[in-house]
Protein backbone atom coordinates (compact mmCIF):
# COMPACT_ATOMS: atom_id res chain seq x y z
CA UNK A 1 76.03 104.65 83.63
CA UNK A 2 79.06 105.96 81.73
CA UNK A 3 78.89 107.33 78.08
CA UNK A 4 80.98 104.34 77.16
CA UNK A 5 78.50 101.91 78.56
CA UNK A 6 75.30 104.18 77.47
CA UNK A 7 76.86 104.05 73.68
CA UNK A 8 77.93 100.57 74.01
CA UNK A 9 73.99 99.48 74.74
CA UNK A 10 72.91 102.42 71.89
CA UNK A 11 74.64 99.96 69.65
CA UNK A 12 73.66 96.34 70.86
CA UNK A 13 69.26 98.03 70.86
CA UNK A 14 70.07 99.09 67.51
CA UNK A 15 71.43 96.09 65.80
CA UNK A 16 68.31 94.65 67.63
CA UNK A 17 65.84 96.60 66.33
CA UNK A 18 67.90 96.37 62.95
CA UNK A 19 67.63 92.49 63.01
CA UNK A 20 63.97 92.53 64.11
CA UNK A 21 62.20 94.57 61.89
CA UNK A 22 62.27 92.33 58.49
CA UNK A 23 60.86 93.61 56.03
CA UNK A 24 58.74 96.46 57.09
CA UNK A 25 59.25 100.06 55.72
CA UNK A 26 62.02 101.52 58.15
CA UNK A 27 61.03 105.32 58.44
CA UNK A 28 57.99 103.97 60.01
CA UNK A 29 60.58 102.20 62.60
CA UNK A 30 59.08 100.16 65.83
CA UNK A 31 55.15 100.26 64.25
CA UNK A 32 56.34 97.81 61.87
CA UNK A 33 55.78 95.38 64.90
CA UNK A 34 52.19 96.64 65.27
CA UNK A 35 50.71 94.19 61.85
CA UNK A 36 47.15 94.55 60.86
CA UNK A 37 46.45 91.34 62.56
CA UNK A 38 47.82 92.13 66.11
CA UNK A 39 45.65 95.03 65.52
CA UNK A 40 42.48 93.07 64.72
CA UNK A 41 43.52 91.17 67.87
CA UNK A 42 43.35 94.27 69.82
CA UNK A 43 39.95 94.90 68.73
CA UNK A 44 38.78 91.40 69.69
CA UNK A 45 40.19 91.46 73.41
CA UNK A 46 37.61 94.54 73.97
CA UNK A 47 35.22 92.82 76.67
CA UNK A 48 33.38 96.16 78.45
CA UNK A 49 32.99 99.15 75.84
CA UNK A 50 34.20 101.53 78.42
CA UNK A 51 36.65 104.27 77.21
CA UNK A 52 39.18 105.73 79.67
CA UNK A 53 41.34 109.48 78.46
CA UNK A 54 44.72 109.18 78.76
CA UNK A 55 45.50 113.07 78.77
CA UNK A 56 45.83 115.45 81.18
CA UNK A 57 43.61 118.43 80.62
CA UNK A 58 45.29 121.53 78.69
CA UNK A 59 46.37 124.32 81.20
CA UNK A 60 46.51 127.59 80.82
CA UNK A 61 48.21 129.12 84.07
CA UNK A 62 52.34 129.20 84.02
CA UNK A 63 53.86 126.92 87.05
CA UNK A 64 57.13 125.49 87.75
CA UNK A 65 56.43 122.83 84.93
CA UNK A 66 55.15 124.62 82.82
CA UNK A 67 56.62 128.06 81.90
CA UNK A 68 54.88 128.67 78.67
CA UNK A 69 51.50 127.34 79.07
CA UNK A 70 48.80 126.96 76.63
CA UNK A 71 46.85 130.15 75.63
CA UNK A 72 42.60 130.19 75.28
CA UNK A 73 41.51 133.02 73.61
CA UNK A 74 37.70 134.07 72.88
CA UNK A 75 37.32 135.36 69.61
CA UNK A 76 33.92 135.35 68.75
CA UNK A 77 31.53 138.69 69.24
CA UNK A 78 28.49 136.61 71.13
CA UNK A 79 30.10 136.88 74.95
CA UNK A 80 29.89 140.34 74.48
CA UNK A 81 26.34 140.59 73.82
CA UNK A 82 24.78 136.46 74.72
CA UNK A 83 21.61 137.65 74.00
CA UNK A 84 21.63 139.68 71.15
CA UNK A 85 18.63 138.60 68.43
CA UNK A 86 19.62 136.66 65.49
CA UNK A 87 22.41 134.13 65.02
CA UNK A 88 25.61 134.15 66.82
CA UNK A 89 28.96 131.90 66.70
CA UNK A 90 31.03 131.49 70.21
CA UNK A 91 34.55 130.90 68.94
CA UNK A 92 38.05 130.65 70.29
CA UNK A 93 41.40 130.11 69.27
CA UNK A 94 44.12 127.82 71.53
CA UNK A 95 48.08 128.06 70.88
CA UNK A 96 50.30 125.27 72.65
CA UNK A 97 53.92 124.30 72.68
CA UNK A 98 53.89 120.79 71.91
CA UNK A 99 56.85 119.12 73.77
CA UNK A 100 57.01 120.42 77.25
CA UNK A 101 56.71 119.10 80.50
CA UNK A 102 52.66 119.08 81.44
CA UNK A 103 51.01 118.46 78.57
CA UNK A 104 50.06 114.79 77.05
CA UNK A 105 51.86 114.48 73.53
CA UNK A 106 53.22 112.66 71.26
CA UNK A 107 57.01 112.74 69.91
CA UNK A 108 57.77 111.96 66.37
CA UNK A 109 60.76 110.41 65.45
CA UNK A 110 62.19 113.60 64.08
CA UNK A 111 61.89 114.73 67.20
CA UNK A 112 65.46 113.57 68.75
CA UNK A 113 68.46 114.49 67.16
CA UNK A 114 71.97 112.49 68.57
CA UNK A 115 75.63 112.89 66.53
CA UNK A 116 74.03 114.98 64.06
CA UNK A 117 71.41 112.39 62.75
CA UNK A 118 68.03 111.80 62.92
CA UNK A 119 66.25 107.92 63.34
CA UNK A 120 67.66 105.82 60.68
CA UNK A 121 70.82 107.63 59.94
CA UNK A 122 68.57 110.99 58.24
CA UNK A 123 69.97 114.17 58.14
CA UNK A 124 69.51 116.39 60.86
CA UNK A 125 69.39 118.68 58.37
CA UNK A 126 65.98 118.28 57.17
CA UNK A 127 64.80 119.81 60.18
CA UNK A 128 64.80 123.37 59.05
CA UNK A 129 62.96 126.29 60.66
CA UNK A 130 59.91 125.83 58.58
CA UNK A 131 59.19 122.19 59.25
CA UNK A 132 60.42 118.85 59.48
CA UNK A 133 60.42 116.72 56.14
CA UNK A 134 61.46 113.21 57.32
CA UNK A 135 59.90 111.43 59.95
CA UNK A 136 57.15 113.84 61.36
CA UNK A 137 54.11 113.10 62.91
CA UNK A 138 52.39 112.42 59.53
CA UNK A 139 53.91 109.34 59.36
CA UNK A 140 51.17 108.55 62.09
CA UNK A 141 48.62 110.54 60.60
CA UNK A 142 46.30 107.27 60.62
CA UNK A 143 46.64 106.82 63.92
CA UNK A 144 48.27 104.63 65.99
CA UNK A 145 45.29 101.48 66.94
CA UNK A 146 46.29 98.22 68.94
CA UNK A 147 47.03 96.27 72.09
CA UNK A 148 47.70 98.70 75.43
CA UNK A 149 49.56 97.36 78.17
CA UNK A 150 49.59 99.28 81.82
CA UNK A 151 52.26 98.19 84.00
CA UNK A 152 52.01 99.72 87.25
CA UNK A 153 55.14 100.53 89.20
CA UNK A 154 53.49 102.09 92.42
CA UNK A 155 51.58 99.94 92.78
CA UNK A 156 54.18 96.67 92.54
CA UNK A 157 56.04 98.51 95.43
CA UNK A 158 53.17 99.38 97.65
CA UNK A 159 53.31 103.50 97.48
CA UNK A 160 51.02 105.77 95.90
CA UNK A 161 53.93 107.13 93.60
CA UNK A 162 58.08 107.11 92.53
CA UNK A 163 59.70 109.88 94.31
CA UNK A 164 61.60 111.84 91.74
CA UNK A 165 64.82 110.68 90.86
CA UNK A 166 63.78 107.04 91.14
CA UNK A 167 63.85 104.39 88.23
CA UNK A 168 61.90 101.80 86.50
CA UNK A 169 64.19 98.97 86.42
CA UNK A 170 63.78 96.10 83.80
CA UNK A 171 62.82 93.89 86.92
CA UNK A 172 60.47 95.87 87.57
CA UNK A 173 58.45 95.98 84.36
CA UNK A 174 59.37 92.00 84.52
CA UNK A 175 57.98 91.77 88.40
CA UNK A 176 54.67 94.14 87.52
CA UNK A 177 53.97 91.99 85.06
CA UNK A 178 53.78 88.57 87.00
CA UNK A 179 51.78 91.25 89.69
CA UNK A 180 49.12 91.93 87.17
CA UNK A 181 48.82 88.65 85.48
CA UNK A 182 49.73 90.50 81.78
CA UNK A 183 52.58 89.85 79.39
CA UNK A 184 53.76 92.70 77.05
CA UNK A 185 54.22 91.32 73.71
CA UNK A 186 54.94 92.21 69.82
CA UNK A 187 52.97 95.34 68.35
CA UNK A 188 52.53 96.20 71.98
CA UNK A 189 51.97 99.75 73.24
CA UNK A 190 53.38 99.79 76.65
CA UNK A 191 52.81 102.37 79.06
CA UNK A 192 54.87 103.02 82.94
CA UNK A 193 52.88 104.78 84.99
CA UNK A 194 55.24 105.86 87.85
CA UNK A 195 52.59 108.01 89.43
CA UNK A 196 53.82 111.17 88.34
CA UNK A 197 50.09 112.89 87.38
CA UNK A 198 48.91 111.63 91.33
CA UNK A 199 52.02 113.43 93.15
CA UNK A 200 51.63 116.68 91.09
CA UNK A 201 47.69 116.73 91.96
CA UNK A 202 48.61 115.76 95.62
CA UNK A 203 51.71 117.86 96.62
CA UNK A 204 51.58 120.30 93.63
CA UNK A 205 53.66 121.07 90.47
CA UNK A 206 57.55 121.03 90.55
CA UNK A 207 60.33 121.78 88.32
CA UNK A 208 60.32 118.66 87.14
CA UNK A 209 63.18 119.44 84.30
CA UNK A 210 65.43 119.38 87.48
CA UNK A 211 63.77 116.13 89.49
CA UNK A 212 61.56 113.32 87.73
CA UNK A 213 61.11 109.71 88.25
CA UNK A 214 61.18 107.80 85.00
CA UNK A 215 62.13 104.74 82.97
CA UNK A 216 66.42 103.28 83.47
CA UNK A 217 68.24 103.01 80.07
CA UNK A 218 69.07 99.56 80.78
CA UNK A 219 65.35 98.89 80.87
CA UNK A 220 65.25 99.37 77.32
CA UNK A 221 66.38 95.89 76.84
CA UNK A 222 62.89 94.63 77.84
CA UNK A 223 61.21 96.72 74.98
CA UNK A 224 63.83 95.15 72.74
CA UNK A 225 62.93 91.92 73.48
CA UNK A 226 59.63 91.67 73.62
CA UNK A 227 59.15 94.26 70.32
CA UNK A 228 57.26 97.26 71.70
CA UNK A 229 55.91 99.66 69.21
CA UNK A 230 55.55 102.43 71.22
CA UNK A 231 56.36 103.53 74.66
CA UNK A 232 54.40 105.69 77.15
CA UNK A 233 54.27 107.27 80.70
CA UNK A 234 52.83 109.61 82.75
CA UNK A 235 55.95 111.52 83.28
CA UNK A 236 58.74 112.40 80.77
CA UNK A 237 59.74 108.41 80.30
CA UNK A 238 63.09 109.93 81.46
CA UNK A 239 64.57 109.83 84.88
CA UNK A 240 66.17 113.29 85.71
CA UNK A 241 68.72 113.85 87.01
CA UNK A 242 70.02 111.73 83.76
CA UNK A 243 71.25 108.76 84.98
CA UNK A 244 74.04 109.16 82.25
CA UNK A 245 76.85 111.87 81.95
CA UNK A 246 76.81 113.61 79.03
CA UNK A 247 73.19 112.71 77.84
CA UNK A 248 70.46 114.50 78.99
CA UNK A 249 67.68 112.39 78.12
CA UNK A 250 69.07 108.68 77.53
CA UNK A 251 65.73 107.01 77.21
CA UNK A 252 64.57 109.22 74.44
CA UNK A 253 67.63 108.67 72.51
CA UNK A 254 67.64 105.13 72.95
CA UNK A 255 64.00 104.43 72.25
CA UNK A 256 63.56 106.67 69.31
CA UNK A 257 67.21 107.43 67.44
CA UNK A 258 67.98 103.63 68.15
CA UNK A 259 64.91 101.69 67.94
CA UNK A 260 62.76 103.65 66.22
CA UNK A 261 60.17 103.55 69.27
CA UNK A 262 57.62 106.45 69.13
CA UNK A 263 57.06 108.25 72.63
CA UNK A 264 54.53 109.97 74.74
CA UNK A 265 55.33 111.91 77.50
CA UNK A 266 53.55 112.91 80.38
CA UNK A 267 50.01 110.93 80.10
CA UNK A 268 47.61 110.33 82.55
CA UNK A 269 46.92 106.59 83.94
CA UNK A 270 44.98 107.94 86.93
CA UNK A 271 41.32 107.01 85.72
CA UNK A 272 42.79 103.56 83.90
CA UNK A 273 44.74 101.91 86.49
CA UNK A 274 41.76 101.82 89.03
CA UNK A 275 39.39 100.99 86.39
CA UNK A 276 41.94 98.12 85.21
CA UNK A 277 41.88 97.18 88.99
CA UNK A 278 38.82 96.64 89.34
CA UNK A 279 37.63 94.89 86.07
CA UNK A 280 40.96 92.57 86.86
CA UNK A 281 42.47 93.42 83.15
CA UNK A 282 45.75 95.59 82.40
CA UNK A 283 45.69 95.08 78.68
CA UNK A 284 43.03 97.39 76.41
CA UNK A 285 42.32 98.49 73.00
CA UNK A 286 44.58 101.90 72.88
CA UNK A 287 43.91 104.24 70.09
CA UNK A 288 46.31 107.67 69.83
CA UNK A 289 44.77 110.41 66.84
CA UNK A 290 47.75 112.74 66.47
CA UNK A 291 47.11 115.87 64.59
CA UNK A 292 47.56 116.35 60.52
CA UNK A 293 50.57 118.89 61.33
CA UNK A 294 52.89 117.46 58.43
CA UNK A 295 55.86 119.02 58.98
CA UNK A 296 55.74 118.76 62.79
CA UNK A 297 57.93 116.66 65.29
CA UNK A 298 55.28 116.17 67.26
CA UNK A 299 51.43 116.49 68.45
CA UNK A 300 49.53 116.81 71.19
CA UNK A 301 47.07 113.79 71.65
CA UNK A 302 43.69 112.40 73.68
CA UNK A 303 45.06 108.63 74.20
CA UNK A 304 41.71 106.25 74.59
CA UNK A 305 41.70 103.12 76.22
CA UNK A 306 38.51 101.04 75.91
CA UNK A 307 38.47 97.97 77.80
């Protein structure tokens, strides 16, 4: 895709999102799709009580993915004496970038800056080097409840996994769904799992800022129209190598500076799509707890599905 064509469909998913949001408060962007009543909805479809993680466990070791891993740090006094009389307190302390390219998080939509603007035409100005103070994670600080909807692309085509590289196509998110008997609708959280979590358990981590499988631009147009409020995968929800010259990460500037779509990157489906297999269901209560970080572009989160 050219930069012409990539800024030609920027503009027709923004005057879409524009035209479909109404009323609703605009900093708060796609979650004005996600009403209190499509939430109560959610609650209602729950049929097993059953609650499935969609993280990946923290890591601490550097690989090819991850650089600048999380740090775990004892700090308490009892491991150095466990059996000392009296009372003791085992404590620790954990540090952790928050965007990277292992870790489950969420991306607030001051998180992607494109011309010089934030979402919504803000200032990229008002991220400074002591916090955001438009459009940070607190907007969620409530959480994010409602209707999840897996749509599995390995398992459409028949492999265990997308090779990096590859793309989810809006055909295919059309094509899983007729596979899996679901329809993604309004207030919808949609996630793509492309495999990405099973291949690095399976072959091993990769530099995956240089080769990933991920979600097509042009595949935004199915969000669009059915009204997603929020997008997830297990991988970056970008394809790299970009797809389009000149912008690195299309997908994240079309979802969030155009339609206002909040993102998480690099979940894990690996527990949920077998247990979705088996009880013969791909939709799910989904409930995402960011942190209170106020002036943050982003958290990391503990996704829970409960079918």
């Amino acid at each position: 895709m050219s930069e012409e064509d990539f800024r030609g469909l920027y503009r027709r998913l923004w005057e879409q999102a524009r035209s479909g949001r109404g009323d609703g408060d605009p900093r708060r962007g796609a979650l004005v799709h996600l009403t209190p009543e499509r939430v109560v909805a959610a609650a209602a479809g729950v049929r097993w009580g059953r609650s499935v993680s969609l993280a990946a466990p923290i890591e601490t070791r550097p690989g090819p993915d991850d650089p600048e891993p999380a740090t775990h740090r004892m700090t308490g006094t009892v491991h150095q004496n466990p059996e000392a009389p009296g009372l003791h307190f085992a404590l620790d302390r954990f540090a952790m970038n928050v965007h990277g390219d292992a870790h489950s998080h969420l991306d607030a939509l001051c998180h992607v800056v494109f011309d010089g603007e934030l979402y919504g035409g803000v200032p990229a100005s008002t991220v400074t080097p002591d916090g955001a103070r438009a459009l940070t994670v607190d907007l969620v600080r409530d959480g994010i409840v409602g209707r999840g909807v897996l749509l599995d692309i390995p398992r459409l085509r028949g492999i265990p996994w997308l090779e990096p590289g590859d793309h989810v196509t809006a055909d295919d998110l059309t094509a899983a769904e007729a596979a899996q008997g679901v329809r993604t609708g309004p207030g919808d959280l949609l996630f793509v799992r492309v495999g990405h979590r099973r291949r690095r358990r399976e072959t091993g981590a990769w530099e995956v800022a240089r080769a990933r499988a991920g979600i097509h631009p042009a595949a935004l147009g199915f969000l669009a129209e059915r009204r997603v409020a929020v997008l997830g995968s297990d991988g970056n929800n970008d394809t790299a190598p970009s797809p389009v010259a000149e912008v690195a990460f299309p997908v994240h500037v079309l979802a969030m500076h155009a339609m206002g779509l909040h993102l998480l990157d690099y979940l894990d489906f690996e527990e949920l799509a077998p247990a979705c297999e088996q009880l013969g269901r791909w939709h799910f209560l989904c409930v995402v707890a960011p942190l209170r970080l106020p002036a943050a572009t982003g958290s990391p989160v503990n996704p829970l599905a409960v079918l």
